[in-house]
C-alpha atoms as a PDB file:
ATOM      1  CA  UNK A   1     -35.144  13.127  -4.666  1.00  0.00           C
ATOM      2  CA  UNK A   2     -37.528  10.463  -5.833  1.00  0.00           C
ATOM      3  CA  UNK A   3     -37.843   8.072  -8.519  1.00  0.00           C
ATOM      4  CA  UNK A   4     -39.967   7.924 -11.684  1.00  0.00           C
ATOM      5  CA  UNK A   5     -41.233   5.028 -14.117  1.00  0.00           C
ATOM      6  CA  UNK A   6     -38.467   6.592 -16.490  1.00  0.00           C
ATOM      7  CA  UNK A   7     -35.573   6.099 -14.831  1.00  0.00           C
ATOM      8  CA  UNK A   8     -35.249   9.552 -13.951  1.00  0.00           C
ATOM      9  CA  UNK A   9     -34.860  10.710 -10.398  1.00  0.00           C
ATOM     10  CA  UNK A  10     -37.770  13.162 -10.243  1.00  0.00           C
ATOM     11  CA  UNK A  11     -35.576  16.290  -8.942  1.00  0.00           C
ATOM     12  CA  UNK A  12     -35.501  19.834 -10.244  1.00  0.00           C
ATOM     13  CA  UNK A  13     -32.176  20.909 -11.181  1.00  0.00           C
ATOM     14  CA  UNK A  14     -31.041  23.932  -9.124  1.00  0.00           C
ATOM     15  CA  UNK A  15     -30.858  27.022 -11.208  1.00  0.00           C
ATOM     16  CA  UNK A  16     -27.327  27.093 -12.234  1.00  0.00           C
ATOM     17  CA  UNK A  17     -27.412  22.969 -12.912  1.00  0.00           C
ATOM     18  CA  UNK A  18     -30.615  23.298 -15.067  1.00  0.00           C
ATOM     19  CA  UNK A  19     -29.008  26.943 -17.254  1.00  0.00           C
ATOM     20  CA  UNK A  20     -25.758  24.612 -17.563  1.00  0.00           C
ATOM     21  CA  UNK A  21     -27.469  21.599 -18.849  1.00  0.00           C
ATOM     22  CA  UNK A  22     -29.803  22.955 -21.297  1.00  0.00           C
ATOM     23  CA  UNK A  23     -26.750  25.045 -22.684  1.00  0.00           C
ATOM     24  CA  UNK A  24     -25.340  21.288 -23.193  1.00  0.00           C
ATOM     25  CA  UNK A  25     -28.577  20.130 -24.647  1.00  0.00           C
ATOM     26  CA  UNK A  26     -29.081  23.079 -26.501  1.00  0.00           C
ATOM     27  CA  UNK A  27     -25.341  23.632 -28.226  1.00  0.00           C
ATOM     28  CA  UNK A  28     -25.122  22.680 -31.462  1.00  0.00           C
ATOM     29  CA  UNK A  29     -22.495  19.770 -32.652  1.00  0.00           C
ATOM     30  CA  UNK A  30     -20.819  20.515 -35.760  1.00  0.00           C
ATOM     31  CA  UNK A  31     -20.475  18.109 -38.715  1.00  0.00           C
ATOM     32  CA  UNK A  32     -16.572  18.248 -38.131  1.00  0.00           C
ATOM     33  CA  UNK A  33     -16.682  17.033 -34.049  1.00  0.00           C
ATOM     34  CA  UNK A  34     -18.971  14.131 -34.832  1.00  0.00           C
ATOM     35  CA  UNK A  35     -16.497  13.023 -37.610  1.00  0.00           C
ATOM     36  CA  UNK A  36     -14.046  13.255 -34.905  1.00  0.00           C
ATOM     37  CA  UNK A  37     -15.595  11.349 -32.223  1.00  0.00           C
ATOM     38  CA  UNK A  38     -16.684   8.627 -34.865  1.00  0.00           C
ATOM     39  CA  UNK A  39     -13.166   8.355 -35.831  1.00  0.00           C
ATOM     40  CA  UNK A  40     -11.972   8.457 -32.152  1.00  0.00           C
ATOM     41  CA  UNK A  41     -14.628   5.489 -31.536  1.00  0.00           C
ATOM     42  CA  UNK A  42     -13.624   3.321 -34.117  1.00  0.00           C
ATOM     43  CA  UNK A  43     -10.292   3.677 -33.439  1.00  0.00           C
ATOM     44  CA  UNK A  44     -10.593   2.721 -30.005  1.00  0.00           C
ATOM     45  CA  UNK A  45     -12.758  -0.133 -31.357  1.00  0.00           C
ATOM     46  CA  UNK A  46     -10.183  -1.357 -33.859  1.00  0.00           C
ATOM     47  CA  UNK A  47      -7.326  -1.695 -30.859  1.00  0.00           C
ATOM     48  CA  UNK A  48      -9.358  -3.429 -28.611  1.00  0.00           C
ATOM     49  CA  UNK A  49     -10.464  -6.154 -31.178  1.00  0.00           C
ATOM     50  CA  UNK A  50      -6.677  -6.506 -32.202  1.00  0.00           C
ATOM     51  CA  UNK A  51      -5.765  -6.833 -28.075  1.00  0.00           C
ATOM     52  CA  UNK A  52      -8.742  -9.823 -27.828  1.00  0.00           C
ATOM     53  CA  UNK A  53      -7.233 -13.190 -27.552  1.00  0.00           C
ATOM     54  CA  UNK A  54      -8.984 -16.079 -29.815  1.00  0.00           C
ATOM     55  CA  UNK A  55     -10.651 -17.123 -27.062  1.00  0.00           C
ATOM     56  CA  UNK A  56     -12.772 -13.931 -26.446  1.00  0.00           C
ATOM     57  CA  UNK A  57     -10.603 -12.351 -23.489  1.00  0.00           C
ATOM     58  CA  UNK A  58      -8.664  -9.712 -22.416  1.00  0.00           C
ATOM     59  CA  UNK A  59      -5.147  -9.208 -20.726  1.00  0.00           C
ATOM     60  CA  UNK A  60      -3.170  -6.780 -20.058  1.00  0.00           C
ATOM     61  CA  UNK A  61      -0.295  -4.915 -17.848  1.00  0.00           C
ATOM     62  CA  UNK A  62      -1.845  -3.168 -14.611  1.00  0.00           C
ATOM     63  CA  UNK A  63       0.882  -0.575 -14.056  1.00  0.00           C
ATOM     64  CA  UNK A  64       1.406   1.361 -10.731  1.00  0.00           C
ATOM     65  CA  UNK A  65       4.180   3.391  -8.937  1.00  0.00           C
ATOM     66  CA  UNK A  66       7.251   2.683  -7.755  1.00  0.00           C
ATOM     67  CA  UNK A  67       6.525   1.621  -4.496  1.00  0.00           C
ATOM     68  CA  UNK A  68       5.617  -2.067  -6.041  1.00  0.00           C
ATOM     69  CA  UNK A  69       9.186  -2.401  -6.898  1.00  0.00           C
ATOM     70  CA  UNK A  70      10.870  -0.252  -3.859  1.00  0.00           C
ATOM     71  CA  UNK A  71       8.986  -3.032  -1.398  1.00  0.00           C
ATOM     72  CA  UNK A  72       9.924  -6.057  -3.448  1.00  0.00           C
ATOM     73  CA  UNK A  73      13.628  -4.847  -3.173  1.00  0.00           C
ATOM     74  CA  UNK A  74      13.042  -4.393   0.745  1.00  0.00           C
ATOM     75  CA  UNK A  75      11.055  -7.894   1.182  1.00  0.00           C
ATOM     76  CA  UNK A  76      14.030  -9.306  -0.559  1.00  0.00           C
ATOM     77  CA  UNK A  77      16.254  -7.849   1.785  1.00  0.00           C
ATOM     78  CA  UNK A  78      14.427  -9.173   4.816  1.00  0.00           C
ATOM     79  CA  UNK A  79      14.075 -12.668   3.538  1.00  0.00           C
ATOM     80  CA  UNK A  80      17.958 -12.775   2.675  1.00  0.00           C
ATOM     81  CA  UNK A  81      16.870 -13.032  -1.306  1.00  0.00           C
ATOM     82  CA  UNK A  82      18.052 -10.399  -2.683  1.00  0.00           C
ATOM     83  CA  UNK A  83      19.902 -10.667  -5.976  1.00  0.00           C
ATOM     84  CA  UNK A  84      22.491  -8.702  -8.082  1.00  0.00           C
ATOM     85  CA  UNK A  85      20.465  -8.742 -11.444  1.00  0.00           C
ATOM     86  CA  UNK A  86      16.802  -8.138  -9.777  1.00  0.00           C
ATOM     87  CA  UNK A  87      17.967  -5.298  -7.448  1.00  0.00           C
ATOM     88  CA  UNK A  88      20.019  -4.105 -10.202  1.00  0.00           C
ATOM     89  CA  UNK A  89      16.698  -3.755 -12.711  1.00  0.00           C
ATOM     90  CA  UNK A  90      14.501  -2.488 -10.168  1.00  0.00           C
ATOM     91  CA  UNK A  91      16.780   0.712  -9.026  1.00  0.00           C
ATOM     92  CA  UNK A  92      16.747   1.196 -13.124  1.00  0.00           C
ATOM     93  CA  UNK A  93      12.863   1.454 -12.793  1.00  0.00           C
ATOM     94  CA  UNK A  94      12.898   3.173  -9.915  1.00  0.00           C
ATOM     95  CA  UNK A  95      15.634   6.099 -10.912  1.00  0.00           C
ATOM     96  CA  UNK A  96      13.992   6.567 -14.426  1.00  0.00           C
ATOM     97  CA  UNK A  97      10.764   7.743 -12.513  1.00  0.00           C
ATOM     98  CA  UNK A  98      12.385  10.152 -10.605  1.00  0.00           C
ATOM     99  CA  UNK A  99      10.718  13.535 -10.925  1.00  0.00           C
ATOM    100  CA  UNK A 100      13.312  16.905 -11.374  1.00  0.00           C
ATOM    101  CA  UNK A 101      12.691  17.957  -7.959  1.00  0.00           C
ATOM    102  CA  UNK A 102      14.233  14.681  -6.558  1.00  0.00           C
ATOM    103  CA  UNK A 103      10.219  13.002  -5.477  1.00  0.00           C
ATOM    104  CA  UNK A 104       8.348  10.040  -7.004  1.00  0.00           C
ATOM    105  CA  UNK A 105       4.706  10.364  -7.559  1.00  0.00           C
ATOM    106  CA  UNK A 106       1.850   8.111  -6.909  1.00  0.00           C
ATOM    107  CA  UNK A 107       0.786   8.222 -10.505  1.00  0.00           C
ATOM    108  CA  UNK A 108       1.952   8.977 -13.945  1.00  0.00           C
ATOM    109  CA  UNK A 109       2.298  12.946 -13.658  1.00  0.00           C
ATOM    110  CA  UNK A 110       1.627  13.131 -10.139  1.00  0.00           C
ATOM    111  CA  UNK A 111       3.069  15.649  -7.561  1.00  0.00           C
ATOM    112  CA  UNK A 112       5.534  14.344  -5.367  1.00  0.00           C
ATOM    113  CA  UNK A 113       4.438  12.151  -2.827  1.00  0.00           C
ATOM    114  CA  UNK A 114       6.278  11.816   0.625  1.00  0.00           C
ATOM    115  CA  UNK A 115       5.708   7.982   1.525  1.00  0.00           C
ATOM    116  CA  UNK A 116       6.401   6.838  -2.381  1.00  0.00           C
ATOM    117  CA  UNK A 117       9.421   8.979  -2.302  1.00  0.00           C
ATOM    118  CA  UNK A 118      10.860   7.486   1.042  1.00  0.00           C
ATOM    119  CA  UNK A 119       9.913   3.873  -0.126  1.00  0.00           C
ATOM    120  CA  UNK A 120      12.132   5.110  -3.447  1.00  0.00           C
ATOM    121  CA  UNK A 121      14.960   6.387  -1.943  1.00  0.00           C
ATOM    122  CA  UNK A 122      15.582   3.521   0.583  1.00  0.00           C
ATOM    123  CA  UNK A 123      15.171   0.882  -2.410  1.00  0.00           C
ATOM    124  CA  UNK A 124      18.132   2.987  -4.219  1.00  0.00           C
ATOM    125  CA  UNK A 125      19.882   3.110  -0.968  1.00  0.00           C
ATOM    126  CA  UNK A 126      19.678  -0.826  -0.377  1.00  0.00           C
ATOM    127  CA  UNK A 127      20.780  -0.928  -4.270  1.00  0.00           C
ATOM    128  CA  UNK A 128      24.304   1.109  -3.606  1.00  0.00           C
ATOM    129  CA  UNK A 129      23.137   4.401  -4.431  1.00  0.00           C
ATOM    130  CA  UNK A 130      25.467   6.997  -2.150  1.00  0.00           C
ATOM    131  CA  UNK A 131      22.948   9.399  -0.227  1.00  0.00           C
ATOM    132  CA  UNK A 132      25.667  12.454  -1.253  1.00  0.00           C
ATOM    133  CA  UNK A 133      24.454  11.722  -5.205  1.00  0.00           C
ATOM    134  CA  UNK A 134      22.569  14.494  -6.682  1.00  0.00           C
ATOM    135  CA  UNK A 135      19.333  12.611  -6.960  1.00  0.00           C
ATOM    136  CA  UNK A 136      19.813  11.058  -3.809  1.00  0.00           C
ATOM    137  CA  UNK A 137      20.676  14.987  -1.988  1.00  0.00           C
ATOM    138  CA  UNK A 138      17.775  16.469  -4.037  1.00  0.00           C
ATOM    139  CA  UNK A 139      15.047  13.001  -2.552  1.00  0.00           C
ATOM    140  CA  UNK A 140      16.567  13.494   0.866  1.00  0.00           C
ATOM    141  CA  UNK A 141      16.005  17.013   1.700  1.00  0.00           C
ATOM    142  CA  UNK A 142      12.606  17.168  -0.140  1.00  0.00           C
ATOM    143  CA  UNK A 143      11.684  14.148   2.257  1.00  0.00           C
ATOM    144  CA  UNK A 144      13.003  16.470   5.199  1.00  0.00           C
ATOM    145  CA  UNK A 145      10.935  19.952   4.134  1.00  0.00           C
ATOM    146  CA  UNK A 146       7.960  17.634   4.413  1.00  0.00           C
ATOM    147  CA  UNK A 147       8.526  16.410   7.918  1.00  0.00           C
ATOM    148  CA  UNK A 148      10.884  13.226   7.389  1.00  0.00           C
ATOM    149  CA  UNK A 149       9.852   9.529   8.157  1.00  0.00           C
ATOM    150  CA  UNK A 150       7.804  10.540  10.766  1.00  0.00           C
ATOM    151  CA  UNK A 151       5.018  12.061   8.498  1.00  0.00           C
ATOM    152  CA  UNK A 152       5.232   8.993   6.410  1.00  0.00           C
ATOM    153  CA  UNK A 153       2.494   6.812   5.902  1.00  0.00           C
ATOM    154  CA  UNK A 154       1.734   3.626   8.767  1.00  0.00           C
ATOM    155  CA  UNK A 155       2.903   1.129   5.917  1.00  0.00           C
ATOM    156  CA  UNK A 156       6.035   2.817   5.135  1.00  0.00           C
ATOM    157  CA  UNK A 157       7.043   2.958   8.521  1.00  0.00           C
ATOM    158  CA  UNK A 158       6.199  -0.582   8.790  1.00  0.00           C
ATOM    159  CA  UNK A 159       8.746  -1.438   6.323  1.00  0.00           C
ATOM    160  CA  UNK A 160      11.050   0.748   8.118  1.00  0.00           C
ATOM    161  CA  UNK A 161      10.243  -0.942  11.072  1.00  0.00           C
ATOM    162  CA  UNK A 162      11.521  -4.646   9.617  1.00  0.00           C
ATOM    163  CA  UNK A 163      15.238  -2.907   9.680  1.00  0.00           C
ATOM    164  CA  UNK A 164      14.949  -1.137  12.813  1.00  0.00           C
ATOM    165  CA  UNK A 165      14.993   2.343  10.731  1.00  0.00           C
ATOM    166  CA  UNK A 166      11.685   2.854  13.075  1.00  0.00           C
ATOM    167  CA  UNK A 167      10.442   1.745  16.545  1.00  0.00           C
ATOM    168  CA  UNK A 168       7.352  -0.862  16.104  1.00  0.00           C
ATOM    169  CA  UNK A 169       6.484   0.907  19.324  1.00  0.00           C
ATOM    170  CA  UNK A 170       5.478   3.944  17.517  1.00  0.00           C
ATOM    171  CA  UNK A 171       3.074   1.937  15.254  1.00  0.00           C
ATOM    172  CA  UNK A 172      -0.630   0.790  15.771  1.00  0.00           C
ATOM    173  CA  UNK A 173      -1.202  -1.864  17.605  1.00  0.00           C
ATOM    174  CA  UNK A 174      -2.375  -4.922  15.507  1.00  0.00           C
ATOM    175  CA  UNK A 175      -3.260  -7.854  18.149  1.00  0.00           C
ATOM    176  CA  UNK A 176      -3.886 -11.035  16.315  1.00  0.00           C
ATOM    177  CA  UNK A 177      -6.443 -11.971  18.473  1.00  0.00           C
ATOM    178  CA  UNK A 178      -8.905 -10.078  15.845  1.00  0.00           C
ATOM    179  CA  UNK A 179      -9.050 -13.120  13.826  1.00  0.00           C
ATOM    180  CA  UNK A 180     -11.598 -14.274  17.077  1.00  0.00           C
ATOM    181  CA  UNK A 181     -13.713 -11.032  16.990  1.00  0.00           C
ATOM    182  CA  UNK A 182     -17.851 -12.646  15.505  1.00  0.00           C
ATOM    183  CA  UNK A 183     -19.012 -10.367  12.563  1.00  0.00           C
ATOM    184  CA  UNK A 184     -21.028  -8.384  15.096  1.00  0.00           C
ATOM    185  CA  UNK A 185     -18.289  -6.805  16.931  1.00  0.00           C
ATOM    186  CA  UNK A 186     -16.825  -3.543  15.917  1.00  0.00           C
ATOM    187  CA  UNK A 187     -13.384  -3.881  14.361  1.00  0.00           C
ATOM    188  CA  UNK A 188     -13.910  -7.753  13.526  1.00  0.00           C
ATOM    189  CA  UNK A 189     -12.240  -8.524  10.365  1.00  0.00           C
ATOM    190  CA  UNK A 190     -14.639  -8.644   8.141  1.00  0.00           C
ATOM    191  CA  UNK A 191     -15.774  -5.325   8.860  1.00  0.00           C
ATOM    192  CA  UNK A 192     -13.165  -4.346   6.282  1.00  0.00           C
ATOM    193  CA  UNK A 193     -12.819  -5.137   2.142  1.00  0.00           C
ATOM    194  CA  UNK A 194     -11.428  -8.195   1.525  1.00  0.00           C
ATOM    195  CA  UNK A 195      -8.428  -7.030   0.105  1.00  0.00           C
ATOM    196  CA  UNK A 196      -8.153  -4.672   3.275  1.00  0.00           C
ATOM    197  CA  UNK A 197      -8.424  -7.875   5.583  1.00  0.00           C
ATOM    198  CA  UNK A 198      -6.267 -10.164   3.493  1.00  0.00           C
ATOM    199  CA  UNK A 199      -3.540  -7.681   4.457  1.00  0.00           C
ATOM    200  CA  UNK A 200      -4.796  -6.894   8.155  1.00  0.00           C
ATOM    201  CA  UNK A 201      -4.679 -10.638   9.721  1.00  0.00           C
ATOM    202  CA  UNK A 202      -1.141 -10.913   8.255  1.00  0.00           C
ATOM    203  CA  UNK A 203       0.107  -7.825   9.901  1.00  0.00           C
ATOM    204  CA  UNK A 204      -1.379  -8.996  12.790  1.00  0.00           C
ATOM    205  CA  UNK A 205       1.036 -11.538  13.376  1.00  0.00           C
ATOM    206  CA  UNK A 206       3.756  -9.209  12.034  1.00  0.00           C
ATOM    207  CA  UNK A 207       2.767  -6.470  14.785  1.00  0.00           C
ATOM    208  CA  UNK A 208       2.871  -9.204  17.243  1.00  0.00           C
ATOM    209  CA  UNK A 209       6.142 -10.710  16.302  1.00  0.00           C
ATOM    210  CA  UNK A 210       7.921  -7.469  15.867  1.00  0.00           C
ATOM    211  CA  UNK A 211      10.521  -8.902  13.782  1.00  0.00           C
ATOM    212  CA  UNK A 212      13.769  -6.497  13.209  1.00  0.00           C
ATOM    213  CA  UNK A 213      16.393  -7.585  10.709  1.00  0.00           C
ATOM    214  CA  UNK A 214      20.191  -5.751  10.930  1.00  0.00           C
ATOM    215  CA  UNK A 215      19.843  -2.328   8.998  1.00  0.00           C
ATOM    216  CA  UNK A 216      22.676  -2.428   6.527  1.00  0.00           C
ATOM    217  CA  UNK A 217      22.739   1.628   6.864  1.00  0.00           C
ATOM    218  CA  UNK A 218      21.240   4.354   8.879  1.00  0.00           C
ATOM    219  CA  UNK A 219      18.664   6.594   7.605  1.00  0.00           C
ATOM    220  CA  UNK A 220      19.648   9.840   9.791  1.00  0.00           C
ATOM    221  CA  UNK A 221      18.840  12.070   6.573  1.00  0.00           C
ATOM    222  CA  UNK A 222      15.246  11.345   6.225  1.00  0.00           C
ATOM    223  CA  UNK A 223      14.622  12.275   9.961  1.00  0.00           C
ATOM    224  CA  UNK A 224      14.130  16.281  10.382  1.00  0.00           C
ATOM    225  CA  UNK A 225      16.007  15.979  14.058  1.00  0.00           C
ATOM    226  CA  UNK A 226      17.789  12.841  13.970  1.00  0.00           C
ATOM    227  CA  UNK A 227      18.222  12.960  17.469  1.00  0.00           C
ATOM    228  CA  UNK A 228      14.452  12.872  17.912  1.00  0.00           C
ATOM    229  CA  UNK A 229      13.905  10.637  15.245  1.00  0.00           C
ATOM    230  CA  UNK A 230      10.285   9.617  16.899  1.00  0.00           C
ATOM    231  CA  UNK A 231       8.405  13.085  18.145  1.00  0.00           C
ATOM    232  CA  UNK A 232       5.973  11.948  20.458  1.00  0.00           C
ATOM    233  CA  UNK A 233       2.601  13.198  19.245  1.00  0.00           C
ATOM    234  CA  UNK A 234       0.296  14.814  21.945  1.00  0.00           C
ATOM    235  CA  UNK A 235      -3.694  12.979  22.575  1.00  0.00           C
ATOM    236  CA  UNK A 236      -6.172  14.635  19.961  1.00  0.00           C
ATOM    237  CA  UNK A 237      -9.874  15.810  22.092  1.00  0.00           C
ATOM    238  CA  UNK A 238     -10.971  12.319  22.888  1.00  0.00           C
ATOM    239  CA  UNK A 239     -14.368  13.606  21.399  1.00  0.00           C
ATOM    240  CA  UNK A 240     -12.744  13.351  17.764  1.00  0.00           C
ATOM    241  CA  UNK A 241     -11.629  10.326  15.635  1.00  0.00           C
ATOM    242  CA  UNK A 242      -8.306  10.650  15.423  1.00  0.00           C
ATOM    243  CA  UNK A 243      -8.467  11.015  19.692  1.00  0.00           C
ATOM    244  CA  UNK A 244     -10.833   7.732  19.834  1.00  0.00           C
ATOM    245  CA  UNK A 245      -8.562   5.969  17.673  1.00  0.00           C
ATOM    246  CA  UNK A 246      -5.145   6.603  19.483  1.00  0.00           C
ATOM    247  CA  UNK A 247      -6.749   6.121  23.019  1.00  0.00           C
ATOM    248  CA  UNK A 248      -8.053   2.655  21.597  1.00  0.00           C
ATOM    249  CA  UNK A 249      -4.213   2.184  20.129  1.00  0.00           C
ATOM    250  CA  UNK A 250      -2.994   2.954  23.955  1.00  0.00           C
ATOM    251  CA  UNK A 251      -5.924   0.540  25.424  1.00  0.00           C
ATOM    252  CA  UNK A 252      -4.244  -2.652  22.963  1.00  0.00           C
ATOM    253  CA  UNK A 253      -0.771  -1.543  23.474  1.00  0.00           C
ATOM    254  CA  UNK A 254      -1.425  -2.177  27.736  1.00  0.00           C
ATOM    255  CA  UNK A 255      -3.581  -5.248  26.317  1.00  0.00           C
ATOM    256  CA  UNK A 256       0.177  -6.759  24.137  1.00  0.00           C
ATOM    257  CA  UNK A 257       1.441  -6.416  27.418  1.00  0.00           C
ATOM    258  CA  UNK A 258      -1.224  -8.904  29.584  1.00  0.00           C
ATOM    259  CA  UNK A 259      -2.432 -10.713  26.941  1.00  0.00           C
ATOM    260  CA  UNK A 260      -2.028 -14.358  27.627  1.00  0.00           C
ATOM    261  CA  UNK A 261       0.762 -16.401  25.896  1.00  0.00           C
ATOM    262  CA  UNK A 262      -1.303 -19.116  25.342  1.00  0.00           C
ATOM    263  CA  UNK A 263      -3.928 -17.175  23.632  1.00  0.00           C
ATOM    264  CA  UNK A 264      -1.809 -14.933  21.583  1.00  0.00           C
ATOM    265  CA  UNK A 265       0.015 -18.212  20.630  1.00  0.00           C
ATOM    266  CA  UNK A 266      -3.682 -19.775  19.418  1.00  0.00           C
ATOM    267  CA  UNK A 267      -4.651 -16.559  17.273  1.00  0.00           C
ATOM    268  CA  UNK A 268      -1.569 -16.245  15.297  1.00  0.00           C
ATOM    269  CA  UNK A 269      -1.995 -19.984  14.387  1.00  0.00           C
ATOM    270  CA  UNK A 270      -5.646 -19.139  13.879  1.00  0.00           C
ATOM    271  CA  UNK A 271      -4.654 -16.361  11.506  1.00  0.00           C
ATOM    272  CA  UNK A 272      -1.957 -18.531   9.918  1.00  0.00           C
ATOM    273  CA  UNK A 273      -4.617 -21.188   8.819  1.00  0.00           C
ATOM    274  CA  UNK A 274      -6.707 -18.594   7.708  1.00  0.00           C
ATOM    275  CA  UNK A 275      -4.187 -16.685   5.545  1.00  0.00           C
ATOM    276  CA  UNK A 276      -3.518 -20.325   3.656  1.00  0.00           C
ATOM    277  CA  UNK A 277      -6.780 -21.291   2.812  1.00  0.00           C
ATOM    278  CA  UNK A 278      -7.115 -18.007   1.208  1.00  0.00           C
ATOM    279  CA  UNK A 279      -4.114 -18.393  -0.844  1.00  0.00           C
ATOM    280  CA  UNK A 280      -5.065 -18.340  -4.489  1.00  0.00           C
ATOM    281  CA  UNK A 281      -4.298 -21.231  -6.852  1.00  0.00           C
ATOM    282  CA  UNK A 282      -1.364 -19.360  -8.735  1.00  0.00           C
ATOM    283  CA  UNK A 283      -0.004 -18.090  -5.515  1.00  0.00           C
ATOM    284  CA  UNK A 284      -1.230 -14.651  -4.136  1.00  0.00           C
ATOM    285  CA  UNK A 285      -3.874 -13.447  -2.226  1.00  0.00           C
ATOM    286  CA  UNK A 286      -6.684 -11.334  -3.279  1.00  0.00           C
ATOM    287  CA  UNK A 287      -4.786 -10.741  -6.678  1.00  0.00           C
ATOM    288  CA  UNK A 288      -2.801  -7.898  -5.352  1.00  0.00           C
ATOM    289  CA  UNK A 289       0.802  -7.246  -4.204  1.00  0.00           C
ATOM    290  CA  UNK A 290      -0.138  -5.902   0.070  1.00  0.00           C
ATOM    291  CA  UNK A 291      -1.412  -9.128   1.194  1.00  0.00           C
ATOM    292  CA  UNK A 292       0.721 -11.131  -0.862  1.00  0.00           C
ATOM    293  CA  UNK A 293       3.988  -9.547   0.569  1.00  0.00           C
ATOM    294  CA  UNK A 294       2.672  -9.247   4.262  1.00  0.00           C
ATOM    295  CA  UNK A 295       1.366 -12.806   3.928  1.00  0.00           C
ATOM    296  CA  UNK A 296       4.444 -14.212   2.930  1.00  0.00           C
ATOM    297  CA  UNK A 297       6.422 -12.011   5.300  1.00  0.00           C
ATOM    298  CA  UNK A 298       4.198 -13.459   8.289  1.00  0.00           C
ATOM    299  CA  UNK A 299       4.170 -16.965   7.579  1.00  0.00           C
ATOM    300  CA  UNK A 300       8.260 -16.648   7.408  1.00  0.00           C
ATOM    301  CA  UNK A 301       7.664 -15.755  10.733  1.00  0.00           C
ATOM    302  CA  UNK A 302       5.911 -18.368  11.714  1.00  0.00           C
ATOM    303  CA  UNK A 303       8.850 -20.757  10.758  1.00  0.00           C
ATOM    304  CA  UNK A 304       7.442 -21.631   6.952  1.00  0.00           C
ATOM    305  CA  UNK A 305      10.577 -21.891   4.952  1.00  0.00           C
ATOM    306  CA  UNK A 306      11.180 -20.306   1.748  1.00  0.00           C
ATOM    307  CA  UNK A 307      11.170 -23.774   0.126  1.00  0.00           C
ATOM    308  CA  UNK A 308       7.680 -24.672   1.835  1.00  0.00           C
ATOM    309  CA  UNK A 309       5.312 -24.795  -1.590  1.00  0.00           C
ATOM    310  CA  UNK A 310       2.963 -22.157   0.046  1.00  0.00           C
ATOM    311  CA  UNK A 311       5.683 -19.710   0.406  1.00  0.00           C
ATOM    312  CA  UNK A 312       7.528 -20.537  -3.097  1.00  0.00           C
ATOM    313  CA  UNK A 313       4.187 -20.545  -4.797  1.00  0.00           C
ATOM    314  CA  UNK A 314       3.454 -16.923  -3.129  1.00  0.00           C
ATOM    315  CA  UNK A 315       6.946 -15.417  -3.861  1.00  0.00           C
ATOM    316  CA  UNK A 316       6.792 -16.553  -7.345  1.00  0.00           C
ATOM    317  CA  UNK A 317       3.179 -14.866  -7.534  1.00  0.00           C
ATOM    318  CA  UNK A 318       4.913 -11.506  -7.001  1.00  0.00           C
END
């Protein structure tokens, strides 16, 4: 492919690209569908002009699924937060997006999804729902046809993991002593987005820390064998990723257990300096709800009280 003083990329369409887009260039348009589309365009015109504030900009709601609301019910729960009328208006949210088949879906007309669904149904549990209600019976088993908490999704079982409902043992190992890796190493932390690593070096110090609050109930119905809750998985060929990856997750697992007090003890206040200066003026980090919560959930940690103006201003950003 090569480029042209046009624009153009100066590549012959293969056969079936070239028939399809001279039958594009080629096909008439009626009087009637460019009425239409006019009509479409000044509609669309007309709203956004009404939505512009006086000043020239733009705001509006950024909707997403119900896990937003399922974790703020859980974070609340961890902190020792939670509240009657909040809980109460979230599990509203939360059961009125509730597909038939008992799932919740990643977005709007979705297919069920297994780690939104478990995220769900533990909110509604934490909110009084019984797990013998229909909609709770109908989550529950769908959650066990598709391999239970195990097959979940590393966050979920994170959050699963701040009640005991999972063993932090069976999660990746996040040493905090990443925050001293230069931007030449592999795996430093600004190899990733900066969304990605505003909610890494906070997890860092959670996956240190291994904090476990009291579960206020058991999950054994999300668990396909609740006697073998965790099924150990066997080593991929060390020749493909997902074998590189989980010999690298044994190598810092055997590294947790030498590391040096002292210098685990420096890189989680390293990390905790370096999740505050990145706090944002109204509150959050990076403008999004991972970091925020795992942010706020580290520094608590750390022995910042909720009253501390970094943690009230990032609670109040969520």
């Amino acid at each position: 492919m090569t480029a042209t003083t046009d624009g153009s990329t100066g590549a012959t369409l293969p056969s079936r690209a070239a028939a399809a887009s001279e039958t594009v260039l080629t096909t008439p348009v009626t009087a009637g569908v460019q009425e239409a589309a006019a009509h479409a365009t000044r509609r669309a015109t007309d709203f956004l002009l009404a939505q512009q504030d006086a000043e020239g900009w733009w705001k509006g709601d950024l909707e997403t699924n119900v896990t937003m609301d399922a974790e703020d019910l859980l974070l609340r729960q961890f902190l020792g937060i939670a509240d009657e009328a909040t809980t109460r208006a979230a599990a509203l949210f939360i059961r009125g997006e509730q597909r038939a088949d008992g799932t919740w879906a990643t977005f709007h007309g979705g297919p069920g999804e297994l780690s939104t669904t478990i995220e769900a149904y533990v909110a509604l549990r934490l909110a009084g729902d019984a797990p013998d209600a229909p909609h709770m019976a109908r989550a529950s088993a769908w959650i066990r046809e598709r391999g239970g908490i195990a097959a979940a999704r590393v966050f979920t079982r994170i959050w699963l993991a701040l009640f005991g409902w999972w063993k932090w043992e069976d999660l990746p190992e996040m040493p905090p002593e990443l925050i001293y890796f230069p931007d030449w190493m592999p795996l430093n932390i600004y190899d990733f987005g900066c969304w990605a690593r505003q909610t890494i070096v906070p997890l860092t110090i959670v996956s240190a820390k291994r904090p476990v609050r009291p579960a206020p109930f058991p999950l054994d119905e999300l668990h396909t064998d609740p006697l073998r809750p965790n099924p150990p998985r066997p080593l991929a060929p060390a020749a493909s990723w997902d074998g590189v990856f989980q010999r690298l997750d044994l190598g810092l697992q055997m590294f947790r257990k030498v590391a040096p007090k002292r210098l685990r003890r420096a890189a989680m206040n390293s990390a905790v300096r370096w999740i505050i200066e990145r706090q944002e003026n109204d509150g959050c980090w990076g403008g999004i709800q991972p970091p925020a919560v795992y942010s706020v959930i580290a520094l608590h940690l750390m022995g910042y009280d909720l009253n501390h103006p970094v943690m009230r201003a990032g609670l109040e950003s969520l």
